[in-house]
Protein backbone atom coordinates (compact mmCIF):
# COMPACT_ATOMS: atom_id res chain seq x y z
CA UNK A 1 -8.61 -12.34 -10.23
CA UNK A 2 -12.00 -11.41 -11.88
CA UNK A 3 -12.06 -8.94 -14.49
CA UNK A 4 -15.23 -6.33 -15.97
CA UNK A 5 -16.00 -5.11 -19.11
CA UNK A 6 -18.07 -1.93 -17.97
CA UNK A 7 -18.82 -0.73 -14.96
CA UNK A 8 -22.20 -2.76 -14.15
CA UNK A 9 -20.35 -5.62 -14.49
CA UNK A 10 -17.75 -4.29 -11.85
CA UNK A 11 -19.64 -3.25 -9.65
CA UNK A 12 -21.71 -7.04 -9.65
CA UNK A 13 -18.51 -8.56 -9.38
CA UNK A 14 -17.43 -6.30 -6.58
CA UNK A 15 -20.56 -7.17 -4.57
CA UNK A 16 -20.36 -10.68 -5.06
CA UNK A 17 -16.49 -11.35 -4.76
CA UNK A 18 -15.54 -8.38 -2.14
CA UNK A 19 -11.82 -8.17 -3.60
CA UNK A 20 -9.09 -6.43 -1.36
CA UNK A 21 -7.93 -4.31 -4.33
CA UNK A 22 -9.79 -3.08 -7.26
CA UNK A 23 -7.65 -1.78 -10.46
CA UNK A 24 -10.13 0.91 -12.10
CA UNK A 25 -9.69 3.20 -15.49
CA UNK A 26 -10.76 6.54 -15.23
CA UNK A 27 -12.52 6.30 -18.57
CA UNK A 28 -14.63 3.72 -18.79
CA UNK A 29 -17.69 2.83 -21.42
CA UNK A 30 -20.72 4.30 -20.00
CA UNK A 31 -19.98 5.70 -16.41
CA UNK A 32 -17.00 7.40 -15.48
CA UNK A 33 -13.95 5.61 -13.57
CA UNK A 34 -14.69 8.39 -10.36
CA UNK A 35 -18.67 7.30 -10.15
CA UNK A 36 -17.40 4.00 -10.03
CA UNK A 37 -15.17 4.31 -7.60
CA UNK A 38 -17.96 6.25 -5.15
CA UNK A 39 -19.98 3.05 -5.60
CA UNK A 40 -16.95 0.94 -4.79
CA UNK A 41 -16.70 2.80 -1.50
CA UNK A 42 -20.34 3.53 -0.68
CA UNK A 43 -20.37 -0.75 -1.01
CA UNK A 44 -17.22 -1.16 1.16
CA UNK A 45 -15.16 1.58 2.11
CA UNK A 46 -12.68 -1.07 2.99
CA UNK A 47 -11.59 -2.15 -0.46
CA UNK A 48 -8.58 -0.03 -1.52
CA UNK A 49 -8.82 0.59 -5.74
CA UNK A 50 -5.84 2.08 -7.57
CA UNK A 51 -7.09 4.18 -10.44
CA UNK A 52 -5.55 4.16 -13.90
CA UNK A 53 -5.40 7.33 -16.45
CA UNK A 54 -3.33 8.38 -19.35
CA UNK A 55 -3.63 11.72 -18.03
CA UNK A 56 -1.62 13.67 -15.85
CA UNK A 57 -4.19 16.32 -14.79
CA UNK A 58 -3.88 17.01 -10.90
CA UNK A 59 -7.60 18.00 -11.02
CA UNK A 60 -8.60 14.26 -11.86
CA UNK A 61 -5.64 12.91 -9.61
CA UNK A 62 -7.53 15.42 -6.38
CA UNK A 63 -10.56 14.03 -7.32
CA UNK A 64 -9.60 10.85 -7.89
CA UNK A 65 -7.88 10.90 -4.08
CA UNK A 66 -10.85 12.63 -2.51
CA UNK A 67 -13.08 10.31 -3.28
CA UNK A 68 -11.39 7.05 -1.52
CA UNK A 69 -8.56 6.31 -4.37
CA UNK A 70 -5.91 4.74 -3.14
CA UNK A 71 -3.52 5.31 -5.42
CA UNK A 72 -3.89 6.77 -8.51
CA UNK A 73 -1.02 5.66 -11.22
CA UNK A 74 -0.76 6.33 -14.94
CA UNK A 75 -0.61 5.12 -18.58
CA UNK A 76 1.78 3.74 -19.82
CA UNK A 77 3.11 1.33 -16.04
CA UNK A 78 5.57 -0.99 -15.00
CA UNK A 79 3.77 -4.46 -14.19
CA UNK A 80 6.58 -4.41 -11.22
CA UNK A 81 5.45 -0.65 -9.78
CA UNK A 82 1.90 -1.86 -10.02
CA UNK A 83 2.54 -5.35 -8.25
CA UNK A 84 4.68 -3.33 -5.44
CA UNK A 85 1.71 -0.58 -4.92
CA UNK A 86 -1.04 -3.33 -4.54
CA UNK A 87 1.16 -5.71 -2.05
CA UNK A 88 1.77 -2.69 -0.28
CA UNK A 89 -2.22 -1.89 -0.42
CA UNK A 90 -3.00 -5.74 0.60
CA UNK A 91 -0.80 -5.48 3.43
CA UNK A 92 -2.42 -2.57 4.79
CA UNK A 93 -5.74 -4.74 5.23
CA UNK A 94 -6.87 -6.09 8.65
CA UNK A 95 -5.97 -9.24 9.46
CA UNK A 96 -2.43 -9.23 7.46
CA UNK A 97 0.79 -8.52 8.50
CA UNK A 98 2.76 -5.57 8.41
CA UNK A 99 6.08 -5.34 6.95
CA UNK A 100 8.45 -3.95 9.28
């Protein structure tokens, strides 16, 4: 597990790791959580990221979603929701199995 301070440092550890799932804020320092996530996908449209907001505007939750979110969950979350969505996410990927 590799974590970023900002979004430059994401998106270098993005290209050189290639995670299955990405965990993303909305708000981020410097560049928004939805440019991020554009780059994410324009770099591999494979990785799945789950993005994080306090808020529960459906305009940012429809963007968020039409621009390759996975999932989009809010502030405050259970550790045991979150661990459930991205098992579910890395079980989607090529090359594992699929729970029956």
């Amino acid at each position: 597990m590799e974590t970023a301070m900002n979004g430059g440092e994401a998106l270098t550890t993005i290209r050189r790791q290639r995670p299955d799932v990405v965990l993303l804020d909305i708000m981020l320092p410097g560049v928004s959580g939805i440019h991020l996530l554009r780059e994410i996908k324009r770099l591999d449209p494979t990785i799945a990221v789950i993005m994080v907001t306090g808020s529960d505007s459906a305009a940012l939750a429809a963007e968020a979603l039409a621009n390759g979110a996975a999932r989009l969950i809010t502030k405050p979350f259970n550790l045991r929701d979150l661990d459930q969505v991205v098992a579910e996410l890395v079980s989607k990927e090529p090359g594992h199995a699929q729970p029956e």
